[in-house]
C-alpha atoms as a PDB file:
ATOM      1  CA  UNK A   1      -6.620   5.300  -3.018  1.00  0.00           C
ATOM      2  CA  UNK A   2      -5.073   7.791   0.009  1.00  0.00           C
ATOM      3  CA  UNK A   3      -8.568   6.904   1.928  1.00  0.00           C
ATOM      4  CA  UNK A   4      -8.353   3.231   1.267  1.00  0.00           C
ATOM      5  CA  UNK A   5      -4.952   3.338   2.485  1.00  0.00           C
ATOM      6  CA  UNK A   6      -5.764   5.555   5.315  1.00  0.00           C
ATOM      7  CA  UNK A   7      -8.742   2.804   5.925  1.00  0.00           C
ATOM      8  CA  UNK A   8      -6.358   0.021   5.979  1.00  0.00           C
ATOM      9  CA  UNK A   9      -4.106   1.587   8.828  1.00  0.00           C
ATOM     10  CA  UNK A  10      -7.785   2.295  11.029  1.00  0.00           C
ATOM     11  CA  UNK A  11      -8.472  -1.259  10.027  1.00  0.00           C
ATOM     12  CA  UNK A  12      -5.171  -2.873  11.692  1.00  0.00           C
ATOM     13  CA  UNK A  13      -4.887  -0.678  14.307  1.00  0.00           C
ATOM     14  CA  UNK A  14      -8.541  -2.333  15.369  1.00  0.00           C
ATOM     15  CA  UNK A  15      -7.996  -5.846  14.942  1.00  0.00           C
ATOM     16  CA  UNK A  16      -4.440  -6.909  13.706  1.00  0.00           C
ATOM     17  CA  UNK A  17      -5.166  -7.027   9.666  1.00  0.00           C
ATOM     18  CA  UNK A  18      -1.151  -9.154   9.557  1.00  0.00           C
ATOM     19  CA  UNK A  19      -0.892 -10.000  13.199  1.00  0.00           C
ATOM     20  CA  UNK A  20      -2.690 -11.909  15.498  1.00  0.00           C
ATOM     21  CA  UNK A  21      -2.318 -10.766  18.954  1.00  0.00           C
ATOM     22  CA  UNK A  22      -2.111 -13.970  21.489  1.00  0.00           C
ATOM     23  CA  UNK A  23      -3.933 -13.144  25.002  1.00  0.00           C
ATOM     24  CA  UNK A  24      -5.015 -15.240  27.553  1.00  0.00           C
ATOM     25  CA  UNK A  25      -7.743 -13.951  30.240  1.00  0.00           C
ATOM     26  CA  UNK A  26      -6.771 -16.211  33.260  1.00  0.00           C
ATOM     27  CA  UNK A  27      -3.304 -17.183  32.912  1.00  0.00           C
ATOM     28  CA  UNK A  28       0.056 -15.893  31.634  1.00  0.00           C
ATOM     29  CA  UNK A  29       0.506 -18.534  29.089  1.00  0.00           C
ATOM     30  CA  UNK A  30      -1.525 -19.604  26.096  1.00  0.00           C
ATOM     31  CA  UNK A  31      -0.986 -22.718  24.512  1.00  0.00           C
ATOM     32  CA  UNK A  32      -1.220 -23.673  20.498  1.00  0.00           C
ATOM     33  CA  UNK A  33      -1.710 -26.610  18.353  1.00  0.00           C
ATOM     34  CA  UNK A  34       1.465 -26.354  16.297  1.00  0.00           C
ATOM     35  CA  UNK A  35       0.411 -29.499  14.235  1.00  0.00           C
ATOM     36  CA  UNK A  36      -0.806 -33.191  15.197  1.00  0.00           C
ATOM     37  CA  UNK A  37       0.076 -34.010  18.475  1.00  0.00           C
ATOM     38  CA  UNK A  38       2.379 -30.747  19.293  1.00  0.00           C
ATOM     39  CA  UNK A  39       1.854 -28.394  21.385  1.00  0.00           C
ATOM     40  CA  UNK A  40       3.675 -24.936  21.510  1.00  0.00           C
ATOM     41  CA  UNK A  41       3.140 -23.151  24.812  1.00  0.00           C
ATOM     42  CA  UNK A  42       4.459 -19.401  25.288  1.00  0.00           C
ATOM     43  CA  UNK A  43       3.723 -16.087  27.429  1.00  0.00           C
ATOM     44  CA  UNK A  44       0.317 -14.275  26.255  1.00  0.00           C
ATOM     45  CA  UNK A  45       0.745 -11.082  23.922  1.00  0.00           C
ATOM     46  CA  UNK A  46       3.234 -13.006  21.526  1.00  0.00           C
ATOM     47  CA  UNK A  47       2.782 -11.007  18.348  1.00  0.00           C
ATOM     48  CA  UNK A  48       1.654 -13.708  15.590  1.00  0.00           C
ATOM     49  CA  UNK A  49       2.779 -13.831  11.870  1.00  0.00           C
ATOM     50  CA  UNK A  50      -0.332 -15.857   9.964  1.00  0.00           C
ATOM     51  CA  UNK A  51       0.349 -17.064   6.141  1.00  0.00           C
ATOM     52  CA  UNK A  52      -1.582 -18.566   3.794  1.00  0.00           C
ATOM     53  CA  UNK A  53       0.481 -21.428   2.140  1.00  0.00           C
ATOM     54  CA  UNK A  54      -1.168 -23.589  -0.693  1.00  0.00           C
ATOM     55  CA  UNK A  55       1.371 -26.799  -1.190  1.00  0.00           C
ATOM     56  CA  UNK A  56      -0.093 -29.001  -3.987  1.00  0.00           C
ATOM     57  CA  UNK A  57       1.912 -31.757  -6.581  1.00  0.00           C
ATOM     58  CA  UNK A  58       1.491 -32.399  -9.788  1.00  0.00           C
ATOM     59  CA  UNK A  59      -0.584 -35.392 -10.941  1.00  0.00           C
ATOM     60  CA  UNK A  60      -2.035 -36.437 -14.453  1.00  0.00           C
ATOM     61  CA  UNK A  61      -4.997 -33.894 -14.929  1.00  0.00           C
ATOM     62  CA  UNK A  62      -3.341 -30.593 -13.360  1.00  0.00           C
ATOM     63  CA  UNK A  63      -2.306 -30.965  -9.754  1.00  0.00           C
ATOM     64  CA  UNK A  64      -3.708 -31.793  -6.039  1.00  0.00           C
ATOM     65  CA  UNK A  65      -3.127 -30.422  -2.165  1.00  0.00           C
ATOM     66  CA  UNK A  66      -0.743 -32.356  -0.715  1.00  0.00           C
ATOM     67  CA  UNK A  67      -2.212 -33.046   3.081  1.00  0.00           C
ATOM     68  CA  UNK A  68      -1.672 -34.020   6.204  1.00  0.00           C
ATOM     69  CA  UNK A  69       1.417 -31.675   6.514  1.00  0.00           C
ATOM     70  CA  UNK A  70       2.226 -30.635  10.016  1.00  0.00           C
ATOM     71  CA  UNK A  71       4.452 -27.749  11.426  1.00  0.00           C
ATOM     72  CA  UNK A  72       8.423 -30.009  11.134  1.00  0.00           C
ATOM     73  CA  UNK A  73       7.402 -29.981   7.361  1.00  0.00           C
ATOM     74  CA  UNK A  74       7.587 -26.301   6.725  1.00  0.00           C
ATOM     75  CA  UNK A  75      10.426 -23.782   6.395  1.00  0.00           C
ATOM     76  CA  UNK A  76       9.264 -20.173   7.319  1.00  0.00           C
ATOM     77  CA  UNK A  77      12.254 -17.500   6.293  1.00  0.00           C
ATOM     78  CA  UNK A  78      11.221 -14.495   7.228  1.00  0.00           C
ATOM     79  CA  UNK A  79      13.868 -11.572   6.087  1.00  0.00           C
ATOM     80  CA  UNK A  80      16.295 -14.496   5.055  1.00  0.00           C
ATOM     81  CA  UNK A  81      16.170 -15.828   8.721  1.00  0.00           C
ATOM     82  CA  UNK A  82      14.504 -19.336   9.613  1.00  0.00           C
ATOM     83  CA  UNK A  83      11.465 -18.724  11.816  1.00  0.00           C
ATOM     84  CA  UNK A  84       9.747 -20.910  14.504  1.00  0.00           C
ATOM     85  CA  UNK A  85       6.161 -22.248  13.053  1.00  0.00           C
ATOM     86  CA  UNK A  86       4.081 -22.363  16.330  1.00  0.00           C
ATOM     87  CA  UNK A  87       0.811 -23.337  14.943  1.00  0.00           C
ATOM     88  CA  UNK A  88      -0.544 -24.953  11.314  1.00  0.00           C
ATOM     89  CA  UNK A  89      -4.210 -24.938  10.404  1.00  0.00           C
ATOM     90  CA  UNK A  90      -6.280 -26.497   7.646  1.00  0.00           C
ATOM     91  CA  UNK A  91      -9.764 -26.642   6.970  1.00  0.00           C
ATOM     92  CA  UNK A  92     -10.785 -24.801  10.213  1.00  0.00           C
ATOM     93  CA  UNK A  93     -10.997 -21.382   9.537  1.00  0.00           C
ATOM     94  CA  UNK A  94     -13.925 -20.055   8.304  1.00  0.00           C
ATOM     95  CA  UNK A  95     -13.233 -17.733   4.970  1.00  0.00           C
ATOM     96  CA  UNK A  96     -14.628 -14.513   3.440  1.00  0.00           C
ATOM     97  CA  UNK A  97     -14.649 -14.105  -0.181  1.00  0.00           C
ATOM     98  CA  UNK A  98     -14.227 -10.683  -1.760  1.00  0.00           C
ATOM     99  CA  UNK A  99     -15.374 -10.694  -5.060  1.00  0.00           C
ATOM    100  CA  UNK A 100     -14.690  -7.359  -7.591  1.00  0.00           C
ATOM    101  CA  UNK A 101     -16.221  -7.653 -11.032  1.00  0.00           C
ATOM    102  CA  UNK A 102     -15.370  -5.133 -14.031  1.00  0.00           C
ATOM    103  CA  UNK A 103     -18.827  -4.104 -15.429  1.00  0.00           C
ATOM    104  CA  UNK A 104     -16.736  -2.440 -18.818  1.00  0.00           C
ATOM    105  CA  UNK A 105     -16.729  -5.988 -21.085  1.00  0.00           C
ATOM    106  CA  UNK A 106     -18.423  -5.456 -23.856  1.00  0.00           C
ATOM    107  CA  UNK A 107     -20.101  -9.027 -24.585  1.00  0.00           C
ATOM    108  CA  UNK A 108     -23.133  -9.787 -23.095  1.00  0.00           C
ATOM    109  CA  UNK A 109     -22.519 -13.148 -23.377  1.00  0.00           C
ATOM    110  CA  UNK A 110     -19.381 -12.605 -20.996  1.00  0.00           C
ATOM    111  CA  UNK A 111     -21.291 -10.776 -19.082  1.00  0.00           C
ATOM    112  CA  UNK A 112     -24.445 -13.623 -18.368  1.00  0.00           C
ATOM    113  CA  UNK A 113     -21.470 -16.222 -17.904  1.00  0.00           C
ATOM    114  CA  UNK A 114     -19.652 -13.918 -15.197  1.00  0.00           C
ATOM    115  CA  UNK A 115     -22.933 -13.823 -13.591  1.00  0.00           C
ATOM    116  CA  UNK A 116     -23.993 -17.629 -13.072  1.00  0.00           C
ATOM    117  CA  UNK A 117     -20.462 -18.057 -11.898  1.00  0.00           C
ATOM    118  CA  UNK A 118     -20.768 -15.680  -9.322  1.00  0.00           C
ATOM    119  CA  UNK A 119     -23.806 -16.975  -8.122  1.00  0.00           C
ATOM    120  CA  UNK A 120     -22.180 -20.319  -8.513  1.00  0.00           C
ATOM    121  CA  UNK A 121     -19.521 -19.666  -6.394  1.00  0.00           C
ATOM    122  CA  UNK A 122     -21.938 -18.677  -3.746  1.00  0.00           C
ATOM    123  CA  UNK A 123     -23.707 -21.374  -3.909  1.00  0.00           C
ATOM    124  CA  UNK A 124     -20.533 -23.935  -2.489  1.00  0.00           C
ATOM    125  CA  UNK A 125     -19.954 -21.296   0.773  1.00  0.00           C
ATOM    126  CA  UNK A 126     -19.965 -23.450   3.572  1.00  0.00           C
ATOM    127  CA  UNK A 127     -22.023 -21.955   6.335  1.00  0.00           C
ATOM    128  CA  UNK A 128     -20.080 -20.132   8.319  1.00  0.00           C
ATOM    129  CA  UNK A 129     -18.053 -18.511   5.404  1.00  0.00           C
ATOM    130  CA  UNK A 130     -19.583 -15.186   3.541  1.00  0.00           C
ATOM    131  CA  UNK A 131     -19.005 -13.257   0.605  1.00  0.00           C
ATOM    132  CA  UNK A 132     -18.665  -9.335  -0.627  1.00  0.00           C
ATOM    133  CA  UNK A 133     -18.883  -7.867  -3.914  1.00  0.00           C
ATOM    134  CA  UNK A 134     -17.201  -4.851  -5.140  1.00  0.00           C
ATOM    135  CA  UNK A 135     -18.341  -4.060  -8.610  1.00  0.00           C
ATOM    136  CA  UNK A 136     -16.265  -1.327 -10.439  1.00  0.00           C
ATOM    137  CA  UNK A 137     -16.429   0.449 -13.854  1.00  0.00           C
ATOM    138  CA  UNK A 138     -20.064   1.326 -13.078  1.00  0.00           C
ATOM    139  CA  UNK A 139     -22.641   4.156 -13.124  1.00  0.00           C
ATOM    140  CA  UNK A 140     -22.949   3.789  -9.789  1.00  0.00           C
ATOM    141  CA  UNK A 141     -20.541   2.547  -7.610  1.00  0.00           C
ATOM    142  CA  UNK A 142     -21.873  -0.517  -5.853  1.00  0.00           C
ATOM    143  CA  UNK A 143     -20.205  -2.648  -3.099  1.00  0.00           C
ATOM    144  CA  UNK A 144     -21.947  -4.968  -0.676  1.00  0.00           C
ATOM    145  CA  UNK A 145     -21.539  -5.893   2.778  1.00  0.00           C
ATOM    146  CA  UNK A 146     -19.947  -9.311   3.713  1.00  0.00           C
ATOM    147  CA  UNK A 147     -23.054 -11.652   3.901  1.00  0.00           C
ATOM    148  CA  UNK A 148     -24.360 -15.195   3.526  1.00  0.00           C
ATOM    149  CA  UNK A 149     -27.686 -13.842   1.387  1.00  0.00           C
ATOM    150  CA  UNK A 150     -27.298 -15.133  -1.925  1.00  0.00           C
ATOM    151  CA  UNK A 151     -30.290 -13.402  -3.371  1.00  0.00           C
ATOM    152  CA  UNK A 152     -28.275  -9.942  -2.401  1.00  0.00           C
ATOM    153  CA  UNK A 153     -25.794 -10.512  -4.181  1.00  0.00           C
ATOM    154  CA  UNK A 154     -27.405 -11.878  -7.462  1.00  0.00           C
ATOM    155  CA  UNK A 155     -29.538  -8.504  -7.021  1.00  0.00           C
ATOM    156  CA  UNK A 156     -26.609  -6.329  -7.149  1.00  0.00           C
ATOM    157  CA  UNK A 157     -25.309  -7.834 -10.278  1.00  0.00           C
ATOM    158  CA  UNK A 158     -28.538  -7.908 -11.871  1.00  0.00           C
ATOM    159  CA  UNK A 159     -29.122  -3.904 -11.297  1.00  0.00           C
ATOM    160  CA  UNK A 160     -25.275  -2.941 -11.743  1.00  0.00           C
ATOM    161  CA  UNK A 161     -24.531  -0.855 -15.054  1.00  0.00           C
ATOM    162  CA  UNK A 162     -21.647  -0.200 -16.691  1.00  0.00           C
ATOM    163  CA  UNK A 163     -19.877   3.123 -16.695  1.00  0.00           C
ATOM    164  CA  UNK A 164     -17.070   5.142 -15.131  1.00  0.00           C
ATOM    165  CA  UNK A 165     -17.334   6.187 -11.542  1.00  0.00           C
ATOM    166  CA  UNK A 166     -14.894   3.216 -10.106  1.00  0.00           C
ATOM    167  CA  UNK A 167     -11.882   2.652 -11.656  1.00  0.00           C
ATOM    168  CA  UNK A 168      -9.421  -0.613 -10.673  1.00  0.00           C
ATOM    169  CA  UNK A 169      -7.518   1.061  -8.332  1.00  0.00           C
ATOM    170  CA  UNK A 170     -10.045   1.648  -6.404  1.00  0.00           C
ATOM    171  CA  UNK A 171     -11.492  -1.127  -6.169  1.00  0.00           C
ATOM    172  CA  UNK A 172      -8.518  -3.070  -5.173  1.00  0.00           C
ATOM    173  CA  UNK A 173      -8.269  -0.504  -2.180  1.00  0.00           C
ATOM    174  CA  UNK A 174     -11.115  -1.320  -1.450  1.00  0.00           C
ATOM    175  CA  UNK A 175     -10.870  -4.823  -0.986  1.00  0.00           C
ATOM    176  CA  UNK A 176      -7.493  -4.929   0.361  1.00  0.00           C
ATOM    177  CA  UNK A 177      -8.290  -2.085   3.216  1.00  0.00           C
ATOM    178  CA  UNK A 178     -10.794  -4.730   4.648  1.00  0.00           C
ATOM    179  CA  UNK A 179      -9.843  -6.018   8.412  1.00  0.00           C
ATOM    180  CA  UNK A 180      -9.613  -9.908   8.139  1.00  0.00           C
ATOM    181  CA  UNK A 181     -10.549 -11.292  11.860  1.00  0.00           C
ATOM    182  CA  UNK A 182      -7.808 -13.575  13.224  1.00  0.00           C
ATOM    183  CA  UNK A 183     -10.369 -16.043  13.321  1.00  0.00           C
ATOM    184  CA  UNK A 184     -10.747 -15.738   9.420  1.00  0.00           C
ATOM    185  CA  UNK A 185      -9.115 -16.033   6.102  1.00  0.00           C
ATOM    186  CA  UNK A 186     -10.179 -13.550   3.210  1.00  0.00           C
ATOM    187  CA  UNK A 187      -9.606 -14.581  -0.456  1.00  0.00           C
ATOM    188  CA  UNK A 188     -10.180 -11.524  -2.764  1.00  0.00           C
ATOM    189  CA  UNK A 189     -11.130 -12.881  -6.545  1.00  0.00           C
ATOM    190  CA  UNK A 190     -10.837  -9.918  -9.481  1.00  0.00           C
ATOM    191  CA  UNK A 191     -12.186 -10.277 -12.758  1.00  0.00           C
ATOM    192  CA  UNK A 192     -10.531  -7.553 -15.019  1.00  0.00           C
ATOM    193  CA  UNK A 193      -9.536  -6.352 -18.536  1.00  0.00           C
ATOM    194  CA  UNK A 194      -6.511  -5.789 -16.571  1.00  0.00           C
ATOM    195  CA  UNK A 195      -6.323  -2.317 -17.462  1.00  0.00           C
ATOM    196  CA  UNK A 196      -4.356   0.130 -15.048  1.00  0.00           C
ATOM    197  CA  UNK A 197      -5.171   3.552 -15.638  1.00  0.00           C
ATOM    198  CA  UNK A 198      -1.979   6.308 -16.087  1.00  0.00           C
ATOM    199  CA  UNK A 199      -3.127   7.897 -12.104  1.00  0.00           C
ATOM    200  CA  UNK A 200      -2.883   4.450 -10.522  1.00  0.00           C
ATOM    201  CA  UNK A 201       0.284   4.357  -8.144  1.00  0.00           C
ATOM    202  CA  UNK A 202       1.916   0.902  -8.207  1.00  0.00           C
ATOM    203  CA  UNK A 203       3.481   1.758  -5.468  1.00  0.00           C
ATOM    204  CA  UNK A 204       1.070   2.569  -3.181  1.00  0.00           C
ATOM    205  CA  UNK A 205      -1.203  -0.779  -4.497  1.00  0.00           C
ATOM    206  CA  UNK A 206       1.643  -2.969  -3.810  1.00  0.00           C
ATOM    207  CA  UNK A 207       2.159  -1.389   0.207  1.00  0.00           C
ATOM    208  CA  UNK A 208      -1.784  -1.692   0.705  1.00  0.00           C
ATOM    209  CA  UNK A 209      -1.373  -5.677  -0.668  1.00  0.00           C
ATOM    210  CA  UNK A 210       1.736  -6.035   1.630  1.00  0.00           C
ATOM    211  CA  UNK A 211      -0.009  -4.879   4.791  1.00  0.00           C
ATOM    212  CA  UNK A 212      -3.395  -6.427   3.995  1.00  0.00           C
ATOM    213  CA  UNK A 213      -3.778 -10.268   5.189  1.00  0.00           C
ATOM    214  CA  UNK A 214      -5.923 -11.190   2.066  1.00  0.00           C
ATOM    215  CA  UNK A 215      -4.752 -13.641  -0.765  1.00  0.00           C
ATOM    216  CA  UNK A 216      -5.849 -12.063  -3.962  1.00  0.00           C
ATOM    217  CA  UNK A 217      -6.059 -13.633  -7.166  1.00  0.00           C
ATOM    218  CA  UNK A 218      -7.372 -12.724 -10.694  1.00  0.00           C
ATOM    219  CA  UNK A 219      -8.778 -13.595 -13.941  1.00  0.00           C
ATOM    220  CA  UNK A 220      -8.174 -11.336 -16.823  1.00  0.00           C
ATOM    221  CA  UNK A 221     -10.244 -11.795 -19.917  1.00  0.00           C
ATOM    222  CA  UNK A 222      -8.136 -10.505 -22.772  1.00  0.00           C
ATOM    223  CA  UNK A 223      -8.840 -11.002 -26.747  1.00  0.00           C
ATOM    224  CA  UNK A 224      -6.991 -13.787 -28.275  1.00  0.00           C
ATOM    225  CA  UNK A 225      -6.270 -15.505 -31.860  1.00  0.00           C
ATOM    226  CA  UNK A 226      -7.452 -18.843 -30.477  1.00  0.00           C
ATOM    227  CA  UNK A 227     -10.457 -17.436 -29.870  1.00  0.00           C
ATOM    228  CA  UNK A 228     -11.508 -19.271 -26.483  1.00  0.00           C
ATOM    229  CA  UNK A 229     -10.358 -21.193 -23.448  1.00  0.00           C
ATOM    230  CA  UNK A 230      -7.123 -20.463 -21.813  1.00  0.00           C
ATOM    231  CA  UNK A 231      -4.244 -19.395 -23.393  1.00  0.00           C
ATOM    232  CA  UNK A 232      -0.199 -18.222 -22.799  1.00  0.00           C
ATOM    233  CA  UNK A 233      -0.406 -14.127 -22.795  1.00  0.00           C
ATOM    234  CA  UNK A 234       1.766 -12.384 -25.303  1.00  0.00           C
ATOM    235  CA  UNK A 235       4.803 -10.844 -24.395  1.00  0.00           C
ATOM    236  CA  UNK A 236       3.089  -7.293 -24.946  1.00  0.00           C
ATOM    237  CA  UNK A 237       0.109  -8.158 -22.944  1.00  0.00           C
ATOM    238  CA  UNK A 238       2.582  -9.913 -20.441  1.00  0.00           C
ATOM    239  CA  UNK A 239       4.244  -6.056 -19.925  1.00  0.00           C
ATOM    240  CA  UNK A 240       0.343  -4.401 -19.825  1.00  0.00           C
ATOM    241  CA  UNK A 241      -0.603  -6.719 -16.749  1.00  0.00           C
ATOM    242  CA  UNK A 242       2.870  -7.098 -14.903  1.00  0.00           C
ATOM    243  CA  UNK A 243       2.303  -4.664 -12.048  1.00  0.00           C
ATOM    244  CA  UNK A 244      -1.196  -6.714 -11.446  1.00  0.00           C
ATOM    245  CA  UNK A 245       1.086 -10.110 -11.518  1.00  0.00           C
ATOM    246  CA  UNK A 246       3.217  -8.547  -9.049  1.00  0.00           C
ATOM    247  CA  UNK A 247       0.060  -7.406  -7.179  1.00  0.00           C
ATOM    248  CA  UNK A 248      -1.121 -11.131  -6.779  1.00  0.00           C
ATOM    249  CA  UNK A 249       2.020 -12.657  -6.155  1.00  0.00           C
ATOM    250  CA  UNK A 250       3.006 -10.630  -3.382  1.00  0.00           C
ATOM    251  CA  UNK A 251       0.081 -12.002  -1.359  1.00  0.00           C
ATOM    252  CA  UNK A 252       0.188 -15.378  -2.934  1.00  0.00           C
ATOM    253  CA  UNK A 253      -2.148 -15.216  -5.674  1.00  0.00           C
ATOM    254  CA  UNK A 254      -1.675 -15.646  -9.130  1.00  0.00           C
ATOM    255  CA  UNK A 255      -3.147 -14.306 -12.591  1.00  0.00           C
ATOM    256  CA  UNK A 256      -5.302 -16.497 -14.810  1.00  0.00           C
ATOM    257  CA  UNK A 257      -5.905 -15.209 -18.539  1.00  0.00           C
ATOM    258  CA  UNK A 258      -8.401 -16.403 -20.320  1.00  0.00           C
ATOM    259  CA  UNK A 259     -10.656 -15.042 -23.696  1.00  0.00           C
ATOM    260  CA  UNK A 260     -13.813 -13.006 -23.048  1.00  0.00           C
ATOM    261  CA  UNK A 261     -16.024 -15.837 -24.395  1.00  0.00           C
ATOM    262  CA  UNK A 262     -14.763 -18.700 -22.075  1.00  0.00           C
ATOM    263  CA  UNK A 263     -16.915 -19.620 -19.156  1.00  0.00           C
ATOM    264  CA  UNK A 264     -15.018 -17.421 -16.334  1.00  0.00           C
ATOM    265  CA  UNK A 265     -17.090 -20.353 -13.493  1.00  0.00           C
ATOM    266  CA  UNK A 266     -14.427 -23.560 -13.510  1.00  0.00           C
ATOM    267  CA  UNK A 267     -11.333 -20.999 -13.393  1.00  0.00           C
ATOM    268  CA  UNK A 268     -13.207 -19.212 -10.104  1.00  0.00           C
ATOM    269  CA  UNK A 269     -13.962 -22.700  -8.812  1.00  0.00           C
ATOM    270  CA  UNK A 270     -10.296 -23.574  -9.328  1.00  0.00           C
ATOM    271  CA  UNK A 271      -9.161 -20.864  -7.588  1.00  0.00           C
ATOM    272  CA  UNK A 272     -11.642 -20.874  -4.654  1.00  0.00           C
ATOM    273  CA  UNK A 273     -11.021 -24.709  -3.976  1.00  0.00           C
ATOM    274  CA  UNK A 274      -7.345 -23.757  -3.637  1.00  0.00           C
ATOM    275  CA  UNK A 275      -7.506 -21.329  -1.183  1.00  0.00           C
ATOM    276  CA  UNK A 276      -9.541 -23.535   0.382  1.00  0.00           C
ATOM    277  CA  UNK A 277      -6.873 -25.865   0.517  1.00  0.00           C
ATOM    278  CA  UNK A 278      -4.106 -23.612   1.822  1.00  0.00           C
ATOM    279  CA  UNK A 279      -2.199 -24.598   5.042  1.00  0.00           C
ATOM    280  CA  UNK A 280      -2.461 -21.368   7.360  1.00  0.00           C
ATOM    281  CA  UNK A 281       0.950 -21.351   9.231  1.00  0.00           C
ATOM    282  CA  UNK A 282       1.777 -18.765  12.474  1.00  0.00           C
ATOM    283  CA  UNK A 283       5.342 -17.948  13.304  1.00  0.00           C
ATOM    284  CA  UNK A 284       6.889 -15.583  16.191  1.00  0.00           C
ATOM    285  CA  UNK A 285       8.994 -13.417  14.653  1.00  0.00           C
ATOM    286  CA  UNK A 286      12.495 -13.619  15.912  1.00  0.00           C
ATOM    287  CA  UNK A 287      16.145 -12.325  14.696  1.00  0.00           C
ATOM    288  CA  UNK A 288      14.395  -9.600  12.666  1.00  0.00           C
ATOM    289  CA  UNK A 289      13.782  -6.104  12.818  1.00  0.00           C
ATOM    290  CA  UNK A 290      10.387  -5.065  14.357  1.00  0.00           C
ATOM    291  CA  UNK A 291       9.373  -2.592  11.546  1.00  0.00           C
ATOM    292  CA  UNK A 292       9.224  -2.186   7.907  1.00  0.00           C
ATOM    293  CA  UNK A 293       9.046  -4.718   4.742  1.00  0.00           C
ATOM    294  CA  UNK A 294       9.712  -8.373   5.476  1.00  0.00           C
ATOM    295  CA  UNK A 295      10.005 -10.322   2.952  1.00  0.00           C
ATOM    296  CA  UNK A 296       8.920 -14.398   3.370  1.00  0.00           C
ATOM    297  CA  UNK A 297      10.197 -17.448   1.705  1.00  0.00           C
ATOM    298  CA  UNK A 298       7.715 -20.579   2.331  1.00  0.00           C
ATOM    299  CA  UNK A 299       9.363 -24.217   1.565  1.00  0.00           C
ATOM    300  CA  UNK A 300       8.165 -27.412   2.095  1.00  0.00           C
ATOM    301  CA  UNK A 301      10.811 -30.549   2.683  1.00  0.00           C
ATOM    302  CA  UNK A 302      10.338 -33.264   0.176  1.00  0.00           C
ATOM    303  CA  UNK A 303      10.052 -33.573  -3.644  1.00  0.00           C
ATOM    304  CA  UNK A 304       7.311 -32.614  -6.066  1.00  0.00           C
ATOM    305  CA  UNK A 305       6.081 -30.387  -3.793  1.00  0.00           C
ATOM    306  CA  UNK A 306       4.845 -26.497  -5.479  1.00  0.00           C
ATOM    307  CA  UNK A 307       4.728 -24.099  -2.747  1.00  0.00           C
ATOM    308  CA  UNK A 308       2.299 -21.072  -3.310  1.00  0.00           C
ATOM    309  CA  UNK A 309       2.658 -17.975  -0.164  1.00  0.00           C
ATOM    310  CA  UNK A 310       2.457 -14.395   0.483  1.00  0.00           C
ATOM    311  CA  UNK A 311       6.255 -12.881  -0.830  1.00  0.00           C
ATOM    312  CA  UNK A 312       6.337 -10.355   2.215  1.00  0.00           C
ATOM    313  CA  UNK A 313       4.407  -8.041   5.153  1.00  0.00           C
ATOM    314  CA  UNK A 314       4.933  -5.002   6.950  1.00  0.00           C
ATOM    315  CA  UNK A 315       5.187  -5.224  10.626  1.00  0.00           C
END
């Protein structure tokens, strides 16, 4: 965990993991779209804040993205203080897709169905976007590059085998400490028992979600009197999983439970299409203090509207 955390530092030193450093080459202003029709211009080096913001409504059958949203829609607090959006993308960022898969479930059956929806989920990449495994609770431990090759990745789940070198907390410093590109969005999908083991550090997972740029979200298959399909935790299993709820909220993620014998592919689907979905807004920070936590409060003006962002960074 100290080296992933150490990694993550490297990592934004390089390439601004939370901020997105503005330079032009040939002048000493840059200009950004900040929405349809705006324009937002301001003096190169302006230090960026970029967050993922997923605004959907409720309809009949679940819910669905509410679009066409521009920049004079959105309320940005940032440390209680209302922030200047400069800049709202959707649908033109390319994304990278981390996915870490628990090899310790004991049904095969689980197991095969974890499998086809991983290669499933591959499958519906668009061409520019790539994906990375990280599979943990294994004899060996096994992580793959990002990449666009399919058959790699089905070839790494086909060979993995269960066992104990990689525990959780690993694994999610693993796939937190990885530099997202400014020009990128990274969505980081676990599929877990949800155990935490007694050496994992809260702490120290929730400052390594906090300073990564990644929206991670996760299913956790957990036995159940129904039996299958979806169902609402008990309060006990509510208190085993609440640090990994607080985890996935802080970057604007959520936890899905489900039964080890559903099919784990529509709830990744779900998920991924989301993301997908998300508004990607860029403020200036201004009124704040440079360093530390900052903690961010995302609204959108009108009704119906159910606003899912990030809960803070560190600057």
């Amino acid at each position: 965990m100290r080296a992933a955390f150490a990694q993550l530092r490297r990592a934004r030193a390089r390439s601004g993991v939370r901020r997105v450093l503005v330079v032009t080459a040939m002048a000493s202003t840059a200009t950004i779209s900040a929405g349809a029709g705006q324009q937002a211009a301001f003096r190169s080096g302006i230090d960026l804040v970029a967050v993922d913001v997923s605004v959907r409504r409720p309809v009949t059958m679940g819910s669905e993205p509410i679009l066409g949203l521009q920049a004079a829609d959105f309320e940005v607090l940032d440390n209680g203080v209302p922030q200047e959006i400069v800049d709202v993308s959707y649908g033109s960022l390319p994304i990278d897709i981390t996915l870490a898969i628990d090899l310790s479930f004991k049904s095969g059956k689980y197991a095969a169905s974890l499998r086809d929806a991983v290669n499933d989920q591959v499958s519906r990449l668009e061409k520019q976007d790539r994906v990375r495994l990280i599979l943990f609770n294994s004899r060996v431990p096994r992580a793959t590059e990002f990449t666009t090759d399919a058959a790699a990745i089905d070839r790494a789940l086909r060979e993995a085998r269960a066992g104990s070198q990689t525990g959780f907390a690993d694994a999610v410093g693993d796939a937190l400490a990885s530099a997202t590109p400014a020009d990128r969005r990274h969505l980081v999908l676990f599929v877990t028992d949800g155990g935490l083991s007694s050496s994992a550090k809260p702490e120290l997972l929730l400052d390594l979600a906090r300073r990564s740029r990644a929206t991670m979200s996760m299913i956790l298959p957990i036995e159940h009197p129904t039996g299958k399909g979806q169902f609402v935790p008990s309060a006990a299993q509510r208190e085993r999983t609440s640090s990994l709820n607080q985890l996935a909220q802080e970057t604007g993620g959520i936890i899905v439970w489900q039964t080890p014998n559903a099919n784990v592919g529509p709830v990744m689907r779900v998920l991924f299409e989301d993301f997908r979905a998300s508004y990607v807004l860029h403020f200036a920070p201004r009124g704040v203090e440079a360093g530390g936590v900052h903690t961010l409060q995302v609204r959108v003006k009108g009704p119906d509207a159910r606003v899912k962002a990030r809960r803070a960074y560190v600057r």
